[in-house]
Protein backbone atom coordinates (compact mmCIF):
# COMPACT_ATOMS: atom_id res chain seq x y z
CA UNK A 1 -16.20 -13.95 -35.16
CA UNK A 2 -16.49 -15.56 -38.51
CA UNK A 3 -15.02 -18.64 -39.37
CA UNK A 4 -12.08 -18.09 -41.38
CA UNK A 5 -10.30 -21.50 -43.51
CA UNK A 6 -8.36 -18.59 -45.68
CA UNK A 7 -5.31 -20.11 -45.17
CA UNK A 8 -3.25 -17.08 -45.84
CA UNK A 9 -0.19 -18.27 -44.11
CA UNK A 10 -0.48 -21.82 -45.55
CA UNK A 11 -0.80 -20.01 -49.27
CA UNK A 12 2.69 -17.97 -48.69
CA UNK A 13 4.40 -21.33 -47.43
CA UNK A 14 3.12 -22.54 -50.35
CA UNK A 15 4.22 -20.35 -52.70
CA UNK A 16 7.92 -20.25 -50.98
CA UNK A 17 7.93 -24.26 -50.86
CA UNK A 18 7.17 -25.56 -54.00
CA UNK A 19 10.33 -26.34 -56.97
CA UNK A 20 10.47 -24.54 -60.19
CA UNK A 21 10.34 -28.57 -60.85
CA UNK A 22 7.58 -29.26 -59.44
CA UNK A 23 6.02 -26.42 -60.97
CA UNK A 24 7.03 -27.07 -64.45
CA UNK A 25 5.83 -30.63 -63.90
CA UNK A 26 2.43 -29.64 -63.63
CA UNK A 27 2.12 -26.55 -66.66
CA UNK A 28 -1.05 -28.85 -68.03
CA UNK A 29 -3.11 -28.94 -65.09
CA UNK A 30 -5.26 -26.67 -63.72
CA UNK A 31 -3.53 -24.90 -60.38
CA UNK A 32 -6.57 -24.72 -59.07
CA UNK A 33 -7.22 -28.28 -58.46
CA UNK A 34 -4.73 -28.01 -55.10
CA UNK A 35 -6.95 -28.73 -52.19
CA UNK A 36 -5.80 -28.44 -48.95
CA UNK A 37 -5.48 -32.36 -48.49
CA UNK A 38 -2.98 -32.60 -51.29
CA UNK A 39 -0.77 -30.21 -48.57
CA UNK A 40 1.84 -31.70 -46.59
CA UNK A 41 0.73 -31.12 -42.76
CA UNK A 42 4.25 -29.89 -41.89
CA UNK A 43 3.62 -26.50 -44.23
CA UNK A 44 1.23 -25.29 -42.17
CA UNK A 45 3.48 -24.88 -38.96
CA UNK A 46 5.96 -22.12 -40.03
CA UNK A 47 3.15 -19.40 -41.09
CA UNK A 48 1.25 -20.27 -37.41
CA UNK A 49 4.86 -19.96 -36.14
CA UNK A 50 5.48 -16.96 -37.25
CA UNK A 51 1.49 -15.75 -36.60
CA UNK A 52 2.87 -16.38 -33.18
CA UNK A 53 5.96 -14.49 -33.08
CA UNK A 54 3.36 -11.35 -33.90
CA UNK A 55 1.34 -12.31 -30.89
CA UNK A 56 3.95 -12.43 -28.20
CA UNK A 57 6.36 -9.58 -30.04
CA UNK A 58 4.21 -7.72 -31.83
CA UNK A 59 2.51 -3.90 -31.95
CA UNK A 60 0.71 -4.97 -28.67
CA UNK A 61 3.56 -5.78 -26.80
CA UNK A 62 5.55 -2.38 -27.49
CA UNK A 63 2.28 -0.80 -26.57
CA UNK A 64 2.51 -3.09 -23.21
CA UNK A 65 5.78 -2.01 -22.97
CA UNK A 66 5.24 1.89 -22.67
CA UNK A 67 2.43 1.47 -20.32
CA UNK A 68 5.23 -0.64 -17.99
CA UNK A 69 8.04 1.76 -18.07
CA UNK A 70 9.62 0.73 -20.63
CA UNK A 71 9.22 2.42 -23.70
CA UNK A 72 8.48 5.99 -24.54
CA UNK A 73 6.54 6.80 -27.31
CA UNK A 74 7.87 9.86 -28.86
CA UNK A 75 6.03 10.74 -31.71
CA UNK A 76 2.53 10.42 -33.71
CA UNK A 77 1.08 6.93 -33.11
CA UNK A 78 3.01 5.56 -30.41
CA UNK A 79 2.55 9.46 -28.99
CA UNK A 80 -1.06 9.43 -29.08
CA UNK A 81 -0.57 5.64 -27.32
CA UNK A 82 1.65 6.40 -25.06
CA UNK A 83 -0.82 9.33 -23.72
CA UNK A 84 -3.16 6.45 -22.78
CA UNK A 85 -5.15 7.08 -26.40
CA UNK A 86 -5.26 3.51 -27.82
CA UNK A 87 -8.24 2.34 -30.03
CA UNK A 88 -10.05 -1.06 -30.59
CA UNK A 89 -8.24 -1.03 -34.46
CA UNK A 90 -4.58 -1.14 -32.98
CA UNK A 91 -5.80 -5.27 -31.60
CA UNK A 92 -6.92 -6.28 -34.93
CA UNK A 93 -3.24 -7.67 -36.17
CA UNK A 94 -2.87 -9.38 -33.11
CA UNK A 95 -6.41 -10.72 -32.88
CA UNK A 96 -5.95 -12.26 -36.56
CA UNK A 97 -3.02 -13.79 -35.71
CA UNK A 98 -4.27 -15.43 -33.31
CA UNK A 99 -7.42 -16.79 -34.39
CA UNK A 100 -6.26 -16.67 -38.12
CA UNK A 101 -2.83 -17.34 -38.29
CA UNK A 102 -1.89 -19.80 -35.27
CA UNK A 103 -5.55 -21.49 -35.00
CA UNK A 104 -6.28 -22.16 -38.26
CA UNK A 105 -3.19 -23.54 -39.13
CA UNK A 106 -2.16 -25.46 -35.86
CA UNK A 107 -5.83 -26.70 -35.91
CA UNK A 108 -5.42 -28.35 -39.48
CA UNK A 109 -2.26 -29.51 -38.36
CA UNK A 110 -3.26 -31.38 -35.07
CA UNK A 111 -6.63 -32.83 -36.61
CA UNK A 112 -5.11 -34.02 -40.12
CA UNK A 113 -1.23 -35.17 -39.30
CA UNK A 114 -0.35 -39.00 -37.89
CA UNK A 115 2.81 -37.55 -36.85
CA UNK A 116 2.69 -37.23 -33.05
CA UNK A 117 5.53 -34.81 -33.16
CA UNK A 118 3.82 -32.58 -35.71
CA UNK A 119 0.99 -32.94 -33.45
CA UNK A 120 2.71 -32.05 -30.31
CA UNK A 121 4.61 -29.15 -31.20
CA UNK A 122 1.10 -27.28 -32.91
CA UNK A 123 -0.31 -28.11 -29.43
CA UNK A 124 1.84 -26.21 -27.84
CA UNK A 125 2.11 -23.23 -30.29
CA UNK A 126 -1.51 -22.98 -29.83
CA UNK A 127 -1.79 -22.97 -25.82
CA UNK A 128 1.27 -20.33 -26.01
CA UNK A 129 -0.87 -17.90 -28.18
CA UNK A 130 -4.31 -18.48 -26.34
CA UNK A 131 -2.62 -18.29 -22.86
CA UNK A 132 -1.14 -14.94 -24.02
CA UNK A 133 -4.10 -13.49 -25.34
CA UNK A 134 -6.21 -14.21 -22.43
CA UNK A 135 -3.25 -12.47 -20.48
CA UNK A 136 -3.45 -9.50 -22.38
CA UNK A 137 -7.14 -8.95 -23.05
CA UNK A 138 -9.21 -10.83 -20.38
CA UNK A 139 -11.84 -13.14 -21.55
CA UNK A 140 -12.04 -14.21 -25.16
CA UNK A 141 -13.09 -16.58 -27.32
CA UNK A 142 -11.59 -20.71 -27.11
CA UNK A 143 -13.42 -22.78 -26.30
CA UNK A 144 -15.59 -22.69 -29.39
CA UNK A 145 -13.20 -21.04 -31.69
CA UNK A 146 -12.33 -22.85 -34.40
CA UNK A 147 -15.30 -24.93 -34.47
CA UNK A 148 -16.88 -24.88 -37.88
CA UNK A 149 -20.55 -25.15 -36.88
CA UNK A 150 -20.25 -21.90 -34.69
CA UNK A 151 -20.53 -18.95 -36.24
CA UNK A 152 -20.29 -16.79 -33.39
CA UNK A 153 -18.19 -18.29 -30.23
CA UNK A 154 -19.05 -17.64 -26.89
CA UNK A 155 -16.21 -15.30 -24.68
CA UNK A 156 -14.72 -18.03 -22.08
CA UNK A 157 -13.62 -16.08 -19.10
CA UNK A 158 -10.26 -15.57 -18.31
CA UNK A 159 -9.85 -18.29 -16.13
CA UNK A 160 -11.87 -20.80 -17.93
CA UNK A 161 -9.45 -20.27 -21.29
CA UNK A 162 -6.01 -20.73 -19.05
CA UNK A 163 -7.28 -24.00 -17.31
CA UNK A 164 -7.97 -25.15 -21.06
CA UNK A 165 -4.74 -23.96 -22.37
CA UNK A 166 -2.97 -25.71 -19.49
CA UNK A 167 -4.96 -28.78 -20.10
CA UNK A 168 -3.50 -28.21 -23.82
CA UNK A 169 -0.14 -28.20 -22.51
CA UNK A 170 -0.46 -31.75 -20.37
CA UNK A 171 -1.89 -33.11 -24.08
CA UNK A 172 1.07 -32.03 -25.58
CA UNK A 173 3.40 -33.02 -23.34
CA UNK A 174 1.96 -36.46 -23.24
CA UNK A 175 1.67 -36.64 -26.65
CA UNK A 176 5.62 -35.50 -27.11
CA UNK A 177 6.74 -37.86 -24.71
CA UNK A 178 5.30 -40.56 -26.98
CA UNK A 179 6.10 -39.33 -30.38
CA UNK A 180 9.28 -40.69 -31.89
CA UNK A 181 12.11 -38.55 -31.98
CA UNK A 182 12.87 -36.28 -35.62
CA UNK A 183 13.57 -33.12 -37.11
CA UNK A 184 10.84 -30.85 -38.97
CA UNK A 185 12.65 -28.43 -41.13
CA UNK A 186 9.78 -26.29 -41.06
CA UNK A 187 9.84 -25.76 -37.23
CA UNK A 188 11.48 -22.58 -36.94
CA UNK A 189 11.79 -22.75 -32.92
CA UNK A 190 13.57 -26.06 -32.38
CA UNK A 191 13.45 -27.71 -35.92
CA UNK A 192 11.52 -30.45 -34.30
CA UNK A 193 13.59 -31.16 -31.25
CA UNK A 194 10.70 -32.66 -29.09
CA UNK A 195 13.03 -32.26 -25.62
CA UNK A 196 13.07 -29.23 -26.22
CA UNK A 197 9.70 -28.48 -26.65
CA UNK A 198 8.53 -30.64 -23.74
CA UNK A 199 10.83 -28.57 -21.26
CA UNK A 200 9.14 -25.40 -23.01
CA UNK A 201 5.78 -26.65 -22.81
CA UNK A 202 6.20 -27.00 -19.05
CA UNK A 203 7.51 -23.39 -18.71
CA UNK A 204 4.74 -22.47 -20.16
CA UNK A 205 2.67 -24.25 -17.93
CA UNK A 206 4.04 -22.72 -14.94
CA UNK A 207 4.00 -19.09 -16.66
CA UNK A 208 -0.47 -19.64 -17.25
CA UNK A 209 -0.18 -20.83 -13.07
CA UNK A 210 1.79 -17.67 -12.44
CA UNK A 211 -0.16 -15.86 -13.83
CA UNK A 212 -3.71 -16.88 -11.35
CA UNK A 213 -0.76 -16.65 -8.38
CA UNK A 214 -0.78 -20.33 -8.24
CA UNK A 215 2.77 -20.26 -6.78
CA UNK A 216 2.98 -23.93 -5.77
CA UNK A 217 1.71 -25.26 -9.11
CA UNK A 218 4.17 -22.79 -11.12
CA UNK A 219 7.14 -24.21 -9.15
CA UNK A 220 6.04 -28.11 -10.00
CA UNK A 221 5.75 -27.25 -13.53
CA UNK A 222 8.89 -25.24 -13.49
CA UNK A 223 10.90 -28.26 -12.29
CA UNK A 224 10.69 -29.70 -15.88
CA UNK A 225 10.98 -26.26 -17.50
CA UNK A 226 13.77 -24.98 -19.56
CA UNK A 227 17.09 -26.11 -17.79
CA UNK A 228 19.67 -24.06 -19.69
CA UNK A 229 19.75 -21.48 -22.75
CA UNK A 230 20.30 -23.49 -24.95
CA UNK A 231 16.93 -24.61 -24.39
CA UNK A 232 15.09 -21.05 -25.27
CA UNK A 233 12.39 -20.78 -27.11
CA UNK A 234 13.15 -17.72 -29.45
CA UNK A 235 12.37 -16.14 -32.62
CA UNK A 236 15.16 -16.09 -34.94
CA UNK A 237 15.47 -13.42 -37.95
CA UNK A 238 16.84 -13.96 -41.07
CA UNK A 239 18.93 -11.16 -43.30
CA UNK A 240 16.68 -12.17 -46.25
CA UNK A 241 13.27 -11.30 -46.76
CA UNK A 242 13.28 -8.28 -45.30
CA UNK A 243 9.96 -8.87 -43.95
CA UNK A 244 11.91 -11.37 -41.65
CA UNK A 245 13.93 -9.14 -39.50
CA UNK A 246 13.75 -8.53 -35.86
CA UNK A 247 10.15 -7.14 -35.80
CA UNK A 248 10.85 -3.78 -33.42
CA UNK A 249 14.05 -2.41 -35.98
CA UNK A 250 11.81 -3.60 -38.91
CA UNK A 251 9.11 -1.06 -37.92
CA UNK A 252 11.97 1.87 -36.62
CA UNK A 253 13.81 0.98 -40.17
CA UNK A 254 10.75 1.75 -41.94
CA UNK A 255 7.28 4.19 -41.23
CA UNK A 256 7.64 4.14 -37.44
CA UNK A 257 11.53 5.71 -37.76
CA UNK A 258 11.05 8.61 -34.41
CA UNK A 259 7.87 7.70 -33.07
CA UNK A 260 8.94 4.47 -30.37
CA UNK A 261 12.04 4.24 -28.35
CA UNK A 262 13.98 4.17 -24.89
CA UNK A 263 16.09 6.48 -24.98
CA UNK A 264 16.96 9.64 -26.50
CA UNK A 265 18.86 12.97 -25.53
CA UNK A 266 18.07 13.56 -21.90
CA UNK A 267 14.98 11.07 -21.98
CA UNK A 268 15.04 7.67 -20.78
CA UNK A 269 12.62 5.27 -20.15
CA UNK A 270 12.03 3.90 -16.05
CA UNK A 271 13.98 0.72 -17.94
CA UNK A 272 17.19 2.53 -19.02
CA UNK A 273 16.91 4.54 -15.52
CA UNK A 274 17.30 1.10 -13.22
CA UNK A 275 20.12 0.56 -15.79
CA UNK A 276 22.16 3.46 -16.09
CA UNK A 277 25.34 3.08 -13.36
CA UNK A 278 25.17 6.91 -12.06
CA UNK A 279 21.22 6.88 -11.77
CA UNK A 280 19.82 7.76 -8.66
CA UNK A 281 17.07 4.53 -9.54
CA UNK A 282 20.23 2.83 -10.42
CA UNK A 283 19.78 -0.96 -9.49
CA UNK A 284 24.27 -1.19 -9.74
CA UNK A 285 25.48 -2.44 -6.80
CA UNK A 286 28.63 -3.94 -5.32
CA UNK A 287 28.11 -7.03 -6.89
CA UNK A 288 26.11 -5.91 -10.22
CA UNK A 289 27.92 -3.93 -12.93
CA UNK A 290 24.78 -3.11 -16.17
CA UNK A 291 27.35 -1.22 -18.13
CA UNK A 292 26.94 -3.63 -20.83
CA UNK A 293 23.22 -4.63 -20.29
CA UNK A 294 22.66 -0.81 -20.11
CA UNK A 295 24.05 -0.17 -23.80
CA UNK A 296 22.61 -3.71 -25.06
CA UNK A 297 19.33 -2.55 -23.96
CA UNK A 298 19.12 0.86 -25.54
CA UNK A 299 16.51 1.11 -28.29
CA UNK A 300 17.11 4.56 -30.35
CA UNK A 301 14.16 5.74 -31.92
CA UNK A 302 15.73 7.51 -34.77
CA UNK A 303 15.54 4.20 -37.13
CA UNK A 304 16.70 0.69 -36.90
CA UNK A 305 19.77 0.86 -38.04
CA UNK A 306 20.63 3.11 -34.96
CA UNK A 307 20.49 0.28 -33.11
CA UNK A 308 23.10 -2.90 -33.15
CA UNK A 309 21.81 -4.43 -29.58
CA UNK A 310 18.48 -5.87 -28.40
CA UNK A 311 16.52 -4.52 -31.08
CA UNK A 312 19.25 -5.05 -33.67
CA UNK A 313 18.46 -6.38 -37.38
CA UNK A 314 19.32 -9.95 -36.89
CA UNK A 315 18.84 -9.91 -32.79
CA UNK A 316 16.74 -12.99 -31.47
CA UNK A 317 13.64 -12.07 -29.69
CA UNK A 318 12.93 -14.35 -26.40
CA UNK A 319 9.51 -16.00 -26.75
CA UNK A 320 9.68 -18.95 -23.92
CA UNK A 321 13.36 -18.79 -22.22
CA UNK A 322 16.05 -20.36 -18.79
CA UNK A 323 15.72 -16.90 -17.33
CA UNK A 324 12.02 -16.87 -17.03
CA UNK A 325 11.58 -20.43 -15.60
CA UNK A 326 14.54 -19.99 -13.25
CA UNK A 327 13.19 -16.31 -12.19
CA UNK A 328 9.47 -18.24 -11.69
CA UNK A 329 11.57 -20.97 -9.43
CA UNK A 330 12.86 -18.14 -7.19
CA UNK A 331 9.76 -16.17 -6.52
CA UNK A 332 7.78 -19.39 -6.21
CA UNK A 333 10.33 -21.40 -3.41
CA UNK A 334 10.62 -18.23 -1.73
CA UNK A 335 6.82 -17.37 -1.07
CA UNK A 336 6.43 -21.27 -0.19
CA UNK A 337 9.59 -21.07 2.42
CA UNK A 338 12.75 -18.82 2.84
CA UNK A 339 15.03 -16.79 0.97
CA UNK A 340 17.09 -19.47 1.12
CA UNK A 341 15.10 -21.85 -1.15
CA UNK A 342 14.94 -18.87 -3.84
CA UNK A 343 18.39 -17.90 -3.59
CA UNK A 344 19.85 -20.59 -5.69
CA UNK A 345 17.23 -20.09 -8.44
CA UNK A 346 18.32 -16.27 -8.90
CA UNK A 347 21.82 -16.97 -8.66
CA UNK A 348 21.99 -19.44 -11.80
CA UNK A 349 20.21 -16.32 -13.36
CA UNK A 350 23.01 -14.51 -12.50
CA UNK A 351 25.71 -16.43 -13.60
CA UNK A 352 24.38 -16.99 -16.89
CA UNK A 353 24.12 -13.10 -17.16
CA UNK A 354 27.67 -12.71 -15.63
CA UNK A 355 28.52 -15.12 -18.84
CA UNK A 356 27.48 -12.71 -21.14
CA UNK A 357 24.83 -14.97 -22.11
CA UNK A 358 22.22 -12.44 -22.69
CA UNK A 359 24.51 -10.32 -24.59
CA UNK A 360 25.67 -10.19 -28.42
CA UNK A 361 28.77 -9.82 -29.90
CA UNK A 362 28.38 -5.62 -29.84
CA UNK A 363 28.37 -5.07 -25.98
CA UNK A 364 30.02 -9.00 -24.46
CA UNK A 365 33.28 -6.83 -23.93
CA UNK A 366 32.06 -4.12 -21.90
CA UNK A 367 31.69 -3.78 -18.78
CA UNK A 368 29.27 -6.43 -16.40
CA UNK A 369 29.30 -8.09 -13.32
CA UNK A 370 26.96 -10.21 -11.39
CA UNK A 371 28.64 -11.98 -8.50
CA UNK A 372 26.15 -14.57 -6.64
CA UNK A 373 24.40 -12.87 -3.87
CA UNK A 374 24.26 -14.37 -0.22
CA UNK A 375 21.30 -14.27 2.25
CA UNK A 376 22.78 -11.47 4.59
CA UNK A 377 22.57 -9.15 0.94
CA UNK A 378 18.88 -9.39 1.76
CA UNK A 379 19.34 -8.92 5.87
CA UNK A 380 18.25 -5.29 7.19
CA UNK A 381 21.32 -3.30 5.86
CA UNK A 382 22.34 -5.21 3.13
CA UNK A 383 23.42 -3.97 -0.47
CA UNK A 384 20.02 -5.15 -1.62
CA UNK A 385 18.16 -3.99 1.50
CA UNK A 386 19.11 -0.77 2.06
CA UNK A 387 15.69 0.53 3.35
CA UNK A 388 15.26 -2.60 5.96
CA UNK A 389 12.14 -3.66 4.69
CA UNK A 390 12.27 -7.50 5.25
CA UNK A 391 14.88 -9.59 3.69
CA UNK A 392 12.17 -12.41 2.04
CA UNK A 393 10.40 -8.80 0.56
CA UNK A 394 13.62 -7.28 -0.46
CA UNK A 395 14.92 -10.95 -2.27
CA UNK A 396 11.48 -10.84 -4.02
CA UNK A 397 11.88 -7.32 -4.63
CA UNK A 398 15.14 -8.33 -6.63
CA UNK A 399 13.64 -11.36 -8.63
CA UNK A 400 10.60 -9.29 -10.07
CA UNK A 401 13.13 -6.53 -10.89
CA UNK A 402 15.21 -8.92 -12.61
CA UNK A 403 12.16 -10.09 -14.62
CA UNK A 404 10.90 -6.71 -15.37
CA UNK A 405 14.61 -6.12 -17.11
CA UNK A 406 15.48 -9.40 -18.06
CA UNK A 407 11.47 -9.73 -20.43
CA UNK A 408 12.15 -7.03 -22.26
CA UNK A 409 10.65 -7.55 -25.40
CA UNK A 410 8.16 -9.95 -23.39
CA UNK A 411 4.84 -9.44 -21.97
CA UNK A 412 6.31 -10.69 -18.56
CA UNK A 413 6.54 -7.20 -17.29
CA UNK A 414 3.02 -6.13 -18.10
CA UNK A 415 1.37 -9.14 -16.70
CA UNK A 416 3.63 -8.92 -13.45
CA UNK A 417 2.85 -5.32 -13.13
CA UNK A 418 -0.81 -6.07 -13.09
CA UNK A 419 -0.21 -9.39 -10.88
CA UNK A 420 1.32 -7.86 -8.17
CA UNK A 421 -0.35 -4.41 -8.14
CA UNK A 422 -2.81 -4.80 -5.53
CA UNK A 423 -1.26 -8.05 -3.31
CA UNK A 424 2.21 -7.72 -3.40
CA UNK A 425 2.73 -3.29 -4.06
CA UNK A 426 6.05 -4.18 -1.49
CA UNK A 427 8.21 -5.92 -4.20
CA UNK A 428 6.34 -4.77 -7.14
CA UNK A 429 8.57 -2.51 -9.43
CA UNK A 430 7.08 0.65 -8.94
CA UNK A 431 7.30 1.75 -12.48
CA UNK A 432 6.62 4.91 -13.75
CA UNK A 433 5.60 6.61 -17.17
CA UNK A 434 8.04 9.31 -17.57
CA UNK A 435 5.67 12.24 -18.79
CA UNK A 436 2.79 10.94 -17.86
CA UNK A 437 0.38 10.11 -14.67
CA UNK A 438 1.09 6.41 -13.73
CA UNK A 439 -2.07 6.79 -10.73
CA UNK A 440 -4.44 5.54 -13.32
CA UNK A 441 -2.60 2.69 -14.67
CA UNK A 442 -3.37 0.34 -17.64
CA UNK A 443 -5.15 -3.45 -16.92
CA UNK A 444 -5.84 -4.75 -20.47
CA UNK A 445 -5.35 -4.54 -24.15
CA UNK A 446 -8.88 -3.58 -26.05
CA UNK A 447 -10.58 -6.61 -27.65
CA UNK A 448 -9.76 -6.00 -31.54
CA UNK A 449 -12.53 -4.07 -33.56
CA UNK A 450 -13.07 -6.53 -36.04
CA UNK A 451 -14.52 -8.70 -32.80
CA UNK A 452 -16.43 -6.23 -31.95
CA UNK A 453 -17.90 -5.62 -34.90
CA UNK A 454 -18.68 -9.82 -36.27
CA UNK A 455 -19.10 -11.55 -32.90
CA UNK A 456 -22.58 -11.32 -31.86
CA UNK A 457 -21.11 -12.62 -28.36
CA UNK A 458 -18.63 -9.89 -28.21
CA UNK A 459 -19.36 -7.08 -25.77
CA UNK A 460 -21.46 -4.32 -26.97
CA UNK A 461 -18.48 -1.89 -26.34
CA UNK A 462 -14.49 -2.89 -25.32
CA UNK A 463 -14.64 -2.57 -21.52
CA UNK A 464 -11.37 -0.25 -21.58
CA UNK A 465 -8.30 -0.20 -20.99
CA UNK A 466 -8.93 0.51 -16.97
CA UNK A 467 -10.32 -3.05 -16.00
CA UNK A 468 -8.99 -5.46 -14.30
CA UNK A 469 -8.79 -9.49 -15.84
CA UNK A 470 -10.54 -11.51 -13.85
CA UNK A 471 -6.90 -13.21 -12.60
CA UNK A 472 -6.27 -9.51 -11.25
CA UNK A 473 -9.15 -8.72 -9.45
C-alpha cells in the first residue's frame, strides 16, 4: 500500500466551505500557499464521514447482500456477481475509502486537534471502518497503516486488527467521557453530541465481540449501547447534491437502473419470502403482521424512483442503531442463561417496530403488528416453535431472524451468516440464493486489486471468496 496524504475528501470540504468572502479577500495571494495546517481540524471529519458511509453501505455490502438472501442481481454486473463471479477490482472503492478516505482524514484529525471531542468522535469513525473491513475481508492492514515511514504495512490478522479496534473504542470512550460537551456542525452523525457517540461507541464494541462469539463481553458492552432510536447512528441524505442521496436509489436512478433488486414479477429474494403474509417461508404469525415491513422493504430494480421505502431518495440508511444492540442483548443473555433473560431484550425490539418506528411516512398506515411474545411461544408447540426443536433454540432462532430482516442495508446479516454457519446451523437462517446453489457459500469479500498490486505484504493472489476469516474457522 502506498502512503497516500491526497487529501481528496479534505480538498472537496474545502472547496464547499470556504465564503465567496473569504475568497475575494485573498484574490492577491497565491492559492497555493494553503497548507494543510492553515485547515481547521473539524473539515476533515465530514469527507471521512461520508468515506465511511461507502464502507458500511456501499457496492460491497449489496454484493454481501445477494450472497445472504437478500438481493437478486438481475442483470449485467450484479448478474455476473450474483453468479458467484466477483473480481479483486469491485474492493477497490471500498478499500480507498477506508484507508484513503476515513484514515487519512480521521488520522490528521486525532493527531493535530486539542479538541477532545473532535478527537473522540474520529476515534470512533475509525474503529467502525477497520472493524468492518476486517469483518468483511479477513486480515488486512492496521496496525501499520497510516504510518508514514512504512511504505508497505504488514496484514494484521483478523483477530489482531479487532482487539486493536476495540482497544480504539475504550480510547474513545475515555476520551469522550472527558471532553467537554459541544456541537460540531460538520459531524454529520450526531453534530457532535458526545452521549451519543459514547453509547454508539459501546455498540460497536459489543458488535467487534460478537463477532469472535465473545457472547459475555458483547452483553457488558451492550449495557451502555444505544438505549433508544433516537440514539442511531445513521446516514442521512440530503435532496441537494445529487451525489448525496440514499446511495442504493442513487445507483438504480442512474447506470445500475435493472441490474440489482428484491423483487420483481414472480421473483423475490429469501428476504421478501420471510416477509410476504401468504408465503409458505412466511415468518407472520399470530402475533406478527409484516404487511407494512413487507412493502417498506421492497427494493424494485427498475430505477430509483420506483422505490419510495427503504431504498427511497431521501431514506436514512442504519449504520450503528437500538435494534442491533437490543437484538445483541437477547442472543447474548439467552446463550449465558434462559429464554427468559433474552425475552425482554427482543420484546423492546418489538415494540419499537409495533410503533412504526422503522417505518416512513409511505407504509406507517398499513398494516403491522408485533405483540410481545411470552416464553410458552417458544415451548414445544408454540407459534414460534412449531417443529419442537427446543424453546432456548427456537427464541434464538427468532432473534437472528429478526436481525437478518431488521440489518438490511447492514453487513449484520453477512457476518451472522458466516458466524453461525458451522456452530450454531440450528438457529441460523437458512438462507438461500434463489437461482443459484447456496452448498458452496460465500466467506469473504476479495482484498481490493490495487492491494494486491502496491503492497509487497499483500498475498501473492486474493485467497477467494471460499475462505473462512480466521473469527469463522
Amino acid at each position: 500500500m502506498k502512503n497516500i496524504h491526497k487529501l481528496i475528501f479534505l480538498s472537496l470540504t474545502i472547496i464547499f466551505t470556504f465564503s465567496c468572502e473569504e475568497i475575494n479577500e485573498g484574490v492577491n495571494e497565491n492559492p497555493n500557499d494553503i497548507i494543510v495546517s492553515d485547515v481547521e481540524e473539524s473539515l476533515f471529519l465530514t469527507g471521512g464521514m461520508l468515506a465511511n458511509v461507502q464502507v458500511q453501505s456501499g457496492h460491497l455490502n449489496r454484493i454481501a447482500a445477494m450472497y445472504t438472501g437478500q438481493l437478486i442481481g438481475f442483470s449485467s454486473l450484479y448478474s455476473n456477481i450474483y453468479g458467484l463471479s466477483l473480481s479483486s477490482a469491485e474492493a477497490n472503492g471500498t478499500w480507498n475509502a477506508v484507508y484513503v478516505g476515513v484514515l487519512t482524514n480521521m488520522r490528521h484529525i486525532i493527531g493535530n486537534t486539542d479538541n477532545d471531542l473532535l478527537r473522540g468522535i474520529a476515534m470512533v469513525v475509525e474503529a467502525h471502518a477497520f472493524g468492518s473491513a476486517a469483518s468483511i475481508f479477513g486480515d488486512i492492514p492496521y496496525g501499520e497503516a497510516g504510518n508514514p515511514e512504512i511504505q508497505d504495512p504488514a496484514f494484521d490478522s483478523q483477530v489482531q486488527v479487532y482487539t486493536q479496534v476495540i482497544d480504539k473504542l475504550d480510547e474513545a470512550i475515555s476520551t469522550l467521557n472527558g471532553a467537554s460537551a459541544g456541537s460540531i456542525p460538520e459531524d454529520i452523525y450526531f453534530g457532535g453530541d458526545k452521549v451519543k457517540w459514547i453509547a454508539a461507541a459501546h455498540t460497536l464494541k459489543a458488535r467487534f465481540y460478537l463477532h469472535q462469539k465473545d457472547y459475555a463481553n458483547a452483553f457488558s458492552s451492550a449495557q451502555n449501547g444505544i438505549s433508544s432510536a433516537s440514539g442511531d447512528m445513521k446516514y442521512q441524505p440530503l435532496d441537494q447534491p445529487q451525489d448525496s442521496w440514499n446511495l442504493f436509489f442513487t445507483i438504480l436512478e442512474g447506470s445500475r437502473g435493472g441490474d440489482i433488486g428484491n423483487s420483481e414479477g414472480d421473483t423475490d429474494s429469501f428476504l421478501i419470502q420471510l416477509l410476504e403474509p401468504s408465503n409458505p417461508s412466511s415468518r407472520n404469525n399470530a402475533k406478527t403482521d409484516e404487511t407494512a415491513r413487507h412493502g417498506y422493504s421492497i427494493v424494485n430494480p427498475s430505477s430509483g424512483s420506483a422505490n419510495d421505502g427503504i431504498i427511497a431518495k431521501l431514506e436514512p440508511q442504519n449504520l450503528v442503531t437500538f435494534f442491533e444492540n437490543k437484538l445483541i442483548m437477547a442472543e447474548a443473555a439467552a446463550r449465558a442463561g434462559t429464554v427468559a433473560s433474552g425475552l425482554p431484550h427482543l420484546n423492546d425490539v418489538r415494540a419499537w417496530l409495533d410503533s412504526g418506528g422503522n417505518l416512513n411516512d409511505n407504509y406507517i398506515g398499513q398494516s403491522h403488528r408485533y405483540d410481545p411474545y411470552v416464553e410458552a411461544d417458544f415451548d414445544a408447540g408454540g407459534i414460534e416453535n412449531t417443529d419442537n426443536v427446543a424453546a432456548k433454540t427456537a427464541f434464538l432462532r427468532e432473534v437472528i431472524e429478526e436481525r437478518y430482516v431488521s440489518g438490511f442495508g447492514m453487513h449484520m446479516p453477512f457476518n451472522d451468516a458466516r458466524r453461525l454457519r458451522k456452530s450454531d446451523s440450528a438457529f441460523a437462517v437458512p438462507y438461500v440464493l434463489v437461482n443459484g446453489d447456496s452448498s458452496q457459500p460465500v466467506e469473504r469479500m476479495p482484498y481490493a486489486t490495487d492491494e494486491l498490486l502496491s503492497n509487497s505484504n499483500a498475498p501473492s493472489e486474493d485467497p477467494g471468496i471460499f475462505t473462512k476469516t480466521q473469527v469463522n474457522q
